[in-house]
PDB file of N, CA and C in Angstrom:
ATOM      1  N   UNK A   1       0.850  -1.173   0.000  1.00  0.00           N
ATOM      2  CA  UNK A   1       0.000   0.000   0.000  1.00  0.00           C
ATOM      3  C   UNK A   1       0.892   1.231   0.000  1.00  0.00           C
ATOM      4  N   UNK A   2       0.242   2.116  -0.861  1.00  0.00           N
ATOM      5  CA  UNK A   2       1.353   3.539  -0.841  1.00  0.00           C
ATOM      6  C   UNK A   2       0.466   4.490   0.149  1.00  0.00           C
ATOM      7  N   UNK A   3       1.389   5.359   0.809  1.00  0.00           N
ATOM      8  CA  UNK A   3       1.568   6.340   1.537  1.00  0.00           C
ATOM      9  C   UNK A   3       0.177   7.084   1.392  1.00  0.00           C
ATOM     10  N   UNK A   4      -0.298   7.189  -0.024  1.00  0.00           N
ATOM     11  CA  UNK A   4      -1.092   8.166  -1.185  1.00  0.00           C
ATOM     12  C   UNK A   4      -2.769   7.683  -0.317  1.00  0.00           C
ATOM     13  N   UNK A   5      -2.492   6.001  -0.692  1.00  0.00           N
ATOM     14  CA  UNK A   5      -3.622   5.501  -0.513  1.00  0.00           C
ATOM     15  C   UNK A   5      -4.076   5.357   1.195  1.00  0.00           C
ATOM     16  N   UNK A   6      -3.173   5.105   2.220  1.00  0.00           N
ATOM     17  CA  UNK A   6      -3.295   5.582   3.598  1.00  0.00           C
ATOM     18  C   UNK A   6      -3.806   6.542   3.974  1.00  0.00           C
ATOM     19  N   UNK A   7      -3.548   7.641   3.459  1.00  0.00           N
ATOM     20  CA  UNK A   7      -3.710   9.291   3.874  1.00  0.00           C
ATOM     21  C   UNK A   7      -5.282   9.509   3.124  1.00  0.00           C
ATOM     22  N   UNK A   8      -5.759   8.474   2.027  1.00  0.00           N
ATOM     23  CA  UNK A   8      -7.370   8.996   1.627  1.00  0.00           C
ATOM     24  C   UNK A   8      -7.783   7.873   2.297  1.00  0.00           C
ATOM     25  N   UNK A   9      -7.629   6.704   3.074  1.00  0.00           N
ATOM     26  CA  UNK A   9      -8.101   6.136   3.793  1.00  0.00           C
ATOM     27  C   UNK A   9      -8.511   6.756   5.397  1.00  0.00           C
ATOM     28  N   UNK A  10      -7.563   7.598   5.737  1.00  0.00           N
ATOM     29  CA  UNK A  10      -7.602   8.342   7.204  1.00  0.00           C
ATOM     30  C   UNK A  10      -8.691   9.641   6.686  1.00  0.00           C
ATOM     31  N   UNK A  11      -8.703   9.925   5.802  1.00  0.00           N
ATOM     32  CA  UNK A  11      -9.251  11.336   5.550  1.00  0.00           C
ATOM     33  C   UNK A  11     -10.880  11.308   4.779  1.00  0.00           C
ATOM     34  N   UNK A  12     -11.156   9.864   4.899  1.00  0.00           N
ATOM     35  CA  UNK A  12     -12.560   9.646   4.192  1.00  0.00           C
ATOM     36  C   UNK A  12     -13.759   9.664   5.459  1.00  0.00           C
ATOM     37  N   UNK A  13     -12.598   9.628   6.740  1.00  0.00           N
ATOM     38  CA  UNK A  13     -13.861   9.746   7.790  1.00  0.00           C
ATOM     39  C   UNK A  13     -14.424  11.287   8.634  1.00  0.00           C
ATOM     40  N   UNK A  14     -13.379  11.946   7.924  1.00  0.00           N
ATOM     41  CA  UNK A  14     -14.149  13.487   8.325  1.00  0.00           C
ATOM     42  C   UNK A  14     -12.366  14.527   7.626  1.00  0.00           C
ATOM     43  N   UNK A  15     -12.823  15.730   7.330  1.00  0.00           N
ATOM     44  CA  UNK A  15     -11.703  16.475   7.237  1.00  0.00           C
ATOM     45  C   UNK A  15     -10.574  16.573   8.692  1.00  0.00           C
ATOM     46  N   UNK A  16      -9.729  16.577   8.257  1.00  0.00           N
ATOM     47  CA  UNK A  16      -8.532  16.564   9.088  1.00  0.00           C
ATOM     48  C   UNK A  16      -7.266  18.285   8.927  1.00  0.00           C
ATOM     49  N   UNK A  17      -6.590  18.633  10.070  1.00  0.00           N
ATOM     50  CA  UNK A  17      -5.777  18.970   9.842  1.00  0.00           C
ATOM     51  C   UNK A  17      -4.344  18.276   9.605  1.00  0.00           C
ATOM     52  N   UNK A  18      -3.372  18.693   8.764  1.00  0.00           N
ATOM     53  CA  UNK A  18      -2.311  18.200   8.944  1.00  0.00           C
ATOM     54  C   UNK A  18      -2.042  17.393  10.107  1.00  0.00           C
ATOM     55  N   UNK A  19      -1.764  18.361  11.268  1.00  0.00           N
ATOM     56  CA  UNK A  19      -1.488  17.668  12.618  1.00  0.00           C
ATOM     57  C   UNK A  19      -1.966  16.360  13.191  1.00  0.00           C
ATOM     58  N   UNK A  20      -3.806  16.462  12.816  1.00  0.00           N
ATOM     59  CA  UNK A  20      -4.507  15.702  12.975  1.00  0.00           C
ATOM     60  C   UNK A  20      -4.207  13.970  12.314  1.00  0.00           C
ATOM     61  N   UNK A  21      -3.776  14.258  10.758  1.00  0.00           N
ATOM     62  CA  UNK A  21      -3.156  13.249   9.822  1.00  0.00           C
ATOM     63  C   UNK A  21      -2.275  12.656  10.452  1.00  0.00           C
ATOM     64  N   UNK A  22      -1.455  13.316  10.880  1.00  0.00           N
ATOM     65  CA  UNK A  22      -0.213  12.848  11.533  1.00  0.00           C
ATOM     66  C   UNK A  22      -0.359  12.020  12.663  1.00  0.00           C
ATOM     67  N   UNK A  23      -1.163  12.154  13.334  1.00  0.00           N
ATOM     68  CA  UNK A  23      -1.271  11.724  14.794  1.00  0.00           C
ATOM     69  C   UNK A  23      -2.639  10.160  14.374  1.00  0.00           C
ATOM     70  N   UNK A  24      -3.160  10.846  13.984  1.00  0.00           N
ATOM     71  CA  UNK A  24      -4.035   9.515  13.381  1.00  0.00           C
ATOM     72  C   UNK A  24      -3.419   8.409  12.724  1.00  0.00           C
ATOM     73  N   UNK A  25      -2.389   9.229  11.976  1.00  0.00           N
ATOM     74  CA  UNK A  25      -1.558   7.799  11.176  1.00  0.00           C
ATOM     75  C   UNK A  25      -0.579   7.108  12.192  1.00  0.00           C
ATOM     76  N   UNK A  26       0.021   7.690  13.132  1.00  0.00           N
ATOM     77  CA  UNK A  26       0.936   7.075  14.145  1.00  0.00           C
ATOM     78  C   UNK A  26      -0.071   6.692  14.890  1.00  0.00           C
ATOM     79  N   UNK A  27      -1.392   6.856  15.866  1.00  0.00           N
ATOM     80  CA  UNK A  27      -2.216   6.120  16.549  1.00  0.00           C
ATOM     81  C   UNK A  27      -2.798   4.670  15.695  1.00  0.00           C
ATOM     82  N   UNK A  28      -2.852   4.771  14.303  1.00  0.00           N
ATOM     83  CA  UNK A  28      -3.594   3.928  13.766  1.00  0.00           C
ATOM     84  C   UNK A  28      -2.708   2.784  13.158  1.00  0.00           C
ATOM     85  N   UNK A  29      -1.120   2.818  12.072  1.00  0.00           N
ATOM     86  CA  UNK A  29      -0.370   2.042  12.168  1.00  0.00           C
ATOM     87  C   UNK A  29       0.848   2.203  12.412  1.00  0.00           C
ATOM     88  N   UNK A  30       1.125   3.076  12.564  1.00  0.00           N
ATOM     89  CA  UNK A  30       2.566   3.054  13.431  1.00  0.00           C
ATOM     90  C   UNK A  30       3.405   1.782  13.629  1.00  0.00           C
ATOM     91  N   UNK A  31       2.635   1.191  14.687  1.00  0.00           N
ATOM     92  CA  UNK A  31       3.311   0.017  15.141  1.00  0.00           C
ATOM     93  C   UNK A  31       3.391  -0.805  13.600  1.00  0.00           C
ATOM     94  N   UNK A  32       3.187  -0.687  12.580  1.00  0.00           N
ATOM     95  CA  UNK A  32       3.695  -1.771  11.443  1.00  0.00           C
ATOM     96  C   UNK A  32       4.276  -0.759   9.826  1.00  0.00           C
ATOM     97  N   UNK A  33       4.065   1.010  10.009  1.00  0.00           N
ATOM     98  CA  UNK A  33       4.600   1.375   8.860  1.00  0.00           C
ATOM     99  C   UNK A  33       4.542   2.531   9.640  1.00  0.00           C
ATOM    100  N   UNK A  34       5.915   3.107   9.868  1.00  0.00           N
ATOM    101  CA  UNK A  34       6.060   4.766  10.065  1.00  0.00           C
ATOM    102  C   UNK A  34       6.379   5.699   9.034  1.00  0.00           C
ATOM    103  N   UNK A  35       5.733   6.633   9.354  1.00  0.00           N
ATOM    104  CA  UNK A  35       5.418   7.595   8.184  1.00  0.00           C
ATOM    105  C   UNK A  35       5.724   8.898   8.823  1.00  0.00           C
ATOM    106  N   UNK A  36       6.811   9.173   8.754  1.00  0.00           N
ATOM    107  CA  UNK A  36       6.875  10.372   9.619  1.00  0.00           C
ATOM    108  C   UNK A  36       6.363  11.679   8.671  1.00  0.00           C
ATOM    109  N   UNK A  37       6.809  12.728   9.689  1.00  0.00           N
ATOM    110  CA  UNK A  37       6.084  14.368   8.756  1.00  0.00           C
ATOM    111  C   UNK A  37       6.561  14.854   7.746  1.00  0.00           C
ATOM    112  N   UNK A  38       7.651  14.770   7.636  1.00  0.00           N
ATOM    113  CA  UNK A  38       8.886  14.623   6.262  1.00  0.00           C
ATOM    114  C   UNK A  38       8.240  13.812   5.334  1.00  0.00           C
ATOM    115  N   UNK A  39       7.624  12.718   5.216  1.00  0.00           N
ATOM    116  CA  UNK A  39       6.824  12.212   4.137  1.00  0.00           C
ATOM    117  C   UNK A  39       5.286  12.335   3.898  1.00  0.00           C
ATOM    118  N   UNK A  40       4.716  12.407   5.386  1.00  0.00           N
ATOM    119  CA  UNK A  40       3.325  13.039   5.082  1.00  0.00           C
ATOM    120  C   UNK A  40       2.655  14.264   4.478  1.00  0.00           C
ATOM    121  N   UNK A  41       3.190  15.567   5.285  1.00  0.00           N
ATOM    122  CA  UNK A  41       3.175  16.789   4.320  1.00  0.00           C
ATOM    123  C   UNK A  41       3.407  16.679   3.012  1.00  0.00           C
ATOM    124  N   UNK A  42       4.333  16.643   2.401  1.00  0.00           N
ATOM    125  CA  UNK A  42       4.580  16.622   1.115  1.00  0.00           C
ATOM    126  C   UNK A  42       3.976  16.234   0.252  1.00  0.00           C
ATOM    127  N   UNK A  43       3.300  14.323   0.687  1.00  0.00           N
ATOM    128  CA  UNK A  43       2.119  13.884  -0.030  1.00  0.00           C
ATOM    129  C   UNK A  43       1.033  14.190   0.063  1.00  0.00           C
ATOM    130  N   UNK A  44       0.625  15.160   0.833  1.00  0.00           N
ATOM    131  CA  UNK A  44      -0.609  15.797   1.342  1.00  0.00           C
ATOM    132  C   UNK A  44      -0.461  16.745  -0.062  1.00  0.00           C
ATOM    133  N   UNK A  45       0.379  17.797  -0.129  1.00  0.00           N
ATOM    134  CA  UNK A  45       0.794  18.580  -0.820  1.00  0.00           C
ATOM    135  C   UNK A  45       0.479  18.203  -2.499  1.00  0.00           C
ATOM    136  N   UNK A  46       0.743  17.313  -2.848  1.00  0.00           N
ATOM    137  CA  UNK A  46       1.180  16.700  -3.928  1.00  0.00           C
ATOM    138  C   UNK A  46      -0.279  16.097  -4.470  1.00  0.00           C
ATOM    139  N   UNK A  47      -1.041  15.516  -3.862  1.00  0.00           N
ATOM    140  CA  UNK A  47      -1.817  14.939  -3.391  1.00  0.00           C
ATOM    141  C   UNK A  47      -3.459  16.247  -4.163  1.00  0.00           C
ATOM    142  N   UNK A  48      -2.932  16.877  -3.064  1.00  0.00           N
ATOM    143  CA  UNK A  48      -4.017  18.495  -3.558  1.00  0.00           C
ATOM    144  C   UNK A  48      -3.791  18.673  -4.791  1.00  0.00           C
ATOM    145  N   UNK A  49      -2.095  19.050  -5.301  1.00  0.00           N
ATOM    146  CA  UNK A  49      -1.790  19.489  -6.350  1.00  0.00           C
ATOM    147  C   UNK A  49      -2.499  18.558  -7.650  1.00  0.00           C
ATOM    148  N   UNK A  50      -2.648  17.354  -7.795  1.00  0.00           N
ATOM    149  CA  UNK A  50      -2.880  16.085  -8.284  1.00  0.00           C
ATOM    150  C   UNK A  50      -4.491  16.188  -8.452  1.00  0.00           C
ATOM    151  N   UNK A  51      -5.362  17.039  -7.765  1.00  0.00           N
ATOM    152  CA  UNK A  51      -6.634  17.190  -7.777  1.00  0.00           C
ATOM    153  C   UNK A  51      -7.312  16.257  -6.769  1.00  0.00           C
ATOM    154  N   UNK A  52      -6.599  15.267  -5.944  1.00  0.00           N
ATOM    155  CA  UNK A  52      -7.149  14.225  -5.121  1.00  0.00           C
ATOM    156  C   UNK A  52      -7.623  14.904  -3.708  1.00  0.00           C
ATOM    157  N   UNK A  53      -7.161  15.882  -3.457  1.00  0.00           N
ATOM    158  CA  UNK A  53      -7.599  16.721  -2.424  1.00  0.00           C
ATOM    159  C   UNK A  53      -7.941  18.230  -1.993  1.00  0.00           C
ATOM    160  N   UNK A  54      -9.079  18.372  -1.146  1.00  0.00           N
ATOM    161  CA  UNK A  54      -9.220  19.722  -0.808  1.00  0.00           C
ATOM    162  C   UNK A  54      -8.722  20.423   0.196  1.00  0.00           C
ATOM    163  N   UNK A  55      -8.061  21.253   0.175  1.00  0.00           N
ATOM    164  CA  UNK A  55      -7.559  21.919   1.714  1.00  0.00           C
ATOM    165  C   UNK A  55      -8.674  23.383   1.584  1.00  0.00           C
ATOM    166  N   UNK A  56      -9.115  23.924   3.133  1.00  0.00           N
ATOM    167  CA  UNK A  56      -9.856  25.130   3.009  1.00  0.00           C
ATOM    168  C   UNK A  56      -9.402  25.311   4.362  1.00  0.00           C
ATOM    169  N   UNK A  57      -9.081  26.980   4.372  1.00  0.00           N
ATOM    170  CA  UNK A  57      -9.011  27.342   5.553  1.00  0.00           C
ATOM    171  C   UNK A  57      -9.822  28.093   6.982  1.00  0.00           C
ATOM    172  N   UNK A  58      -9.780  27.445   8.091  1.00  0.00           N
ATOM    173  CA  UNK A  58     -10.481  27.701   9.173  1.00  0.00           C
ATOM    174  C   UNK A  58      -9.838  27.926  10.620  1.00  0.00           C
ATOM    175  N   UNK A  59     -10.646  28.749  10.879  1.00  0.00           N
ATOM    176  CA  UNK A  59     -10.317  29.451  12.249  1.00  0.00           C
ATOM    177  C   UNK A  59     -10.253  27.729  13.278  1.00  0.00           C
ATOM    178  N   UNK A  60      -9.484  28.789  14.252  1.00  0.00           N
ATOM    179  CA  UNK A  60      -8.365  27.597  14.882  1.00  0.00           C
ATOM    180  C   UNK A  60      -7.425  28.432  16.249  1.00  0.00           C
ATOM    181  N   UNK A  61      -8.518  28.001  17.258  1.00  0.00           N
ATOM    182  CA  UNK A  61      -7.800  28.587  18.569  1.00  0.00           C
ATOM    183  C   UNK A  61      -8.548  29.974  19.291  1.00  0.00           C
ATOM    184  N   UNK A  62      -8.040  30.564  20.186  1.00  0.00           N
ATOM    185  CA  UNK A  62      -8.746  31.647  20.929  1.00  0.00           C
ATOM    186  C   UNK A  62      -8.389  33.075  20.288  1.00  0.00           C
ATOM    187  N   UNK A  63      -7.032  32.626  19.747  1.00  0.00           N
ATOM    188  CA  UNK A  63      -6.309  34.034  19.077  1.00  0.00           C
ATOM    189  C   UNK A  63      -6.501  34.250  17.659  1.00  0.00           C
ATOM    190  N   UNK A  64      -7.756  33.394  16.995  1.00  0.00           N
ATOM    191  CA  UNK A  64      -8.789  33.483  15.616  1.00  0.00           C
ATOM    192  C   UNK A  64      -7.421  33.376  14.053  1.00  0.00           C
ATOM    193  N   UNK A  65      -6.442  32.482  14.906  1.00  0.00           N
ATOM    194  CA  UNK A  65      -5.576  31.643  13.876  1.00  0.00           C
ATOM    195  C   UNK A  65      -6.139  30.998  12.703  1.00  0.00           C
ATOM    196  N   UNK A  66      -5.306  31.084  11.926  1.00  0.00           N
ATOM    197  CA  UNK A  66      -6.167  29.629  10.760  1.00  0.00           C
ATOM    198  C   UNK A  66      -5.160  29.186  10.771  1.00  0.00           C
ATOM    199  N   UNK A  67      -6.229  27.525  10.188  1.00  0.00           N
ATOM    200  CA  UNK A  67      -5.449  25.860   9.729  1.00  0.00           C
ATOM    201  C   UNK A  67      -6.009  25.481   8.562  1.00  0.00           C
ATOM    202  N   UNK A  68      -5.308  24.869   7.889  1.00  0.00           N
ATOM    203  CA  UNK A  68      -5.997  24.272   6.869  1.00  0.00           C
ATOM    204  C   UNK A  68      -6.601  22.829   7.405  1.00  0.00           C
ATOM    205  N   UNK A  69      -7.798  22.698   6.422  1.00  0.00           N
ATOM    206  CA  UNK A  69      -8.408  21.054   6.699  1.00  0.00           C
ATOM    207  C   UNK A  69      -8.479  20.675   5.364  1.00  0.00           C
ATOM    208  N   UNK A  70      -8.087  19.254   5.591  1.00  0.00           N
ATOM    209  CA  UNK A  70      -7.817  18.611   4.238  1.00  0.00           C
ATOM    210  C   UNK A  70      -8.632  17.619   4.022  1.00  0.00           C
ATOM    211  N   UNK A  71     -10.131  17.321   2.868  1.00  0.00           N
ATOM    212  CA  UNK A  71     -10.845  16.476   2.891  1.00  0.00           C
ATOM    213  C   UNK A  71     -10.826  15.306   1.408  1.00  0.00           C
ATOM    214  N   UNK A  72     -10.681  14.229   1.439  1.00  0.00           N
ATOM    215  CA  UNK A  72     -11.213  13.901  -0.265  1.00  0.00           C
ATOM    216  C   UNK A  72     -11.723  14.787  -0.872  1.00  0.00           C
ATOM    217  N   UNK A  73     -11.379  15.078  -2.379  1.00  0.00           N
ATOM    218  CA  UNK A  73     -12.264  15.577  -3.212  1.00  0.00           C
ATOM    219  C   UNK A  73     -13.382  14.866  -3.994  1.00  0.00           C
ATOM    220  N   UNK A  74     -14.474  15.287  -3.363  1.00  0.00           N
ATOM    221  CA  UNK A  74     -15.191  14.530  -4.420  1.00  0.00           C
ATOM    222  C   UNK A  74     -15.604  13.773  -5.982  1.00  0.00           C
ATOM    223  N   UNK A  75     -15.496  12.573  -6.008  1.00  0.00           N
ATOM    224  CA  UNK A  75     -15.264  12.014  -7.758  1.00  0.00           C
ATOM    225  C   UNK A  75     -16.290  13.206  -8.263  1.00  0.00           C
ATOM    226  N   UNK A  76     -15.852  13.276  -9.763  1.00  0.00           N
ATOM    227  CA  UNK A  76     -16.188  14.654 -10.625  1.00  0.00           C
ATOM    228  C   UNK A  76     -17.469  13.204 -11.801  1.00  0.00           C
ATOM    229  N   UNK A  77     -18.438  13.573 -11.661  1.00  0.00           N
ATOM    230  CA  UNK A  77     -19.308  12.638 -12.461  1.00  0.00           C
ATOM    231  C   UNK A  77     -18.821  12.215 -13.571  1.00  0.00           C
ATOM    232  N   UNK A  78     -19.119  11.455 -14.397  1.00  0.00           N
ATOM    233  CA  UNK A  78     -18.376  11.508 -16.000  1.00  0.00           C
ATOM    234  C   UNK A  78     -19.103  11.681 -17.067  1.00  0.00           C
ATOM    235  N   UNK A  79     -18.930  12.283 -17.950  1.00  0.00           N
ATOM    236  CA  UNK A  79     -19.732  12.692 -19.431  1.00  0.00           C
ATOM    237  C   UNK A  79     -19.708  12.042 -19.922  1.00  0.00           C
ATOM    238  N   UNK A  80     -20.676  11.775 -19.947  1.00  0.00           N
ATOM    239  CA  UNK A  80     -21.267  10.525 -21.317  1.00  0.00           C
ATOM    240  C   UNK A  80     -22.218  10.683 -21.865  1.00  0.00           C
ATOM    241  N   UNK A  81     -22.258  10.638 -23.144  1.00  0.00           N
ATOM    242  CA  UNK A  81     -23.452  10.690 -24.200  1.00  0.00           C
ATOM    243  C   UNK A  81     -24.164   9.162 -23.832  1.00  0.00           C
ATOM    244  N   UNK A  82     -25.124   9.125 -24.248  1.00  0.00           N
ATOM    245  CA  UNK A  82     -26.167   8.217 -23.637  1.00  0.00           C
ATOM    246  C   UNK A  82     -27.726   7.963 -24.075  1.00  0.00           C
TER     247      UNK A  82
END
């Protein structure tokens, strides 16, 4: 399994922040594939760029910070004559 396909497996059950990704993927397999932040970001990154994901930004904290949250993008229907 690639890295690619982990990260839309963690992220199909609600939007996530980065941080959130991170900590979900070390709570969830860790103990059998580490993935540290050096490889997660990037494919997050790459990932968006690729059209496979949405990031939007939201307030975050008492001092009205933003984070991004990163969700699947929804499949795009397909055109077909018919």
């Amino acid at each position: 399994m690639s890295l690619r396909y982990a990260l839309i497996a963690l992220l199909t059950g609600r939007p996530m922040t980065g941080y959130d990704i991170s900590k979900s993927f070390s709570r969830s397999v860790a103990h059998v594939w580490h993935a540290p932040d050096s490889q997660i970001y990037p494919e997050l990154n790459r990932m968006e760029r690729d059209g496979l994901l949405t990031s939007v930004e939201v307030p975050w904290g008492k001092k009205g910070r933003r984070r991004s949250t990163t969700s699947p993008r929804p499949a795009s229907p397909t055109s077909g004559s018919g």
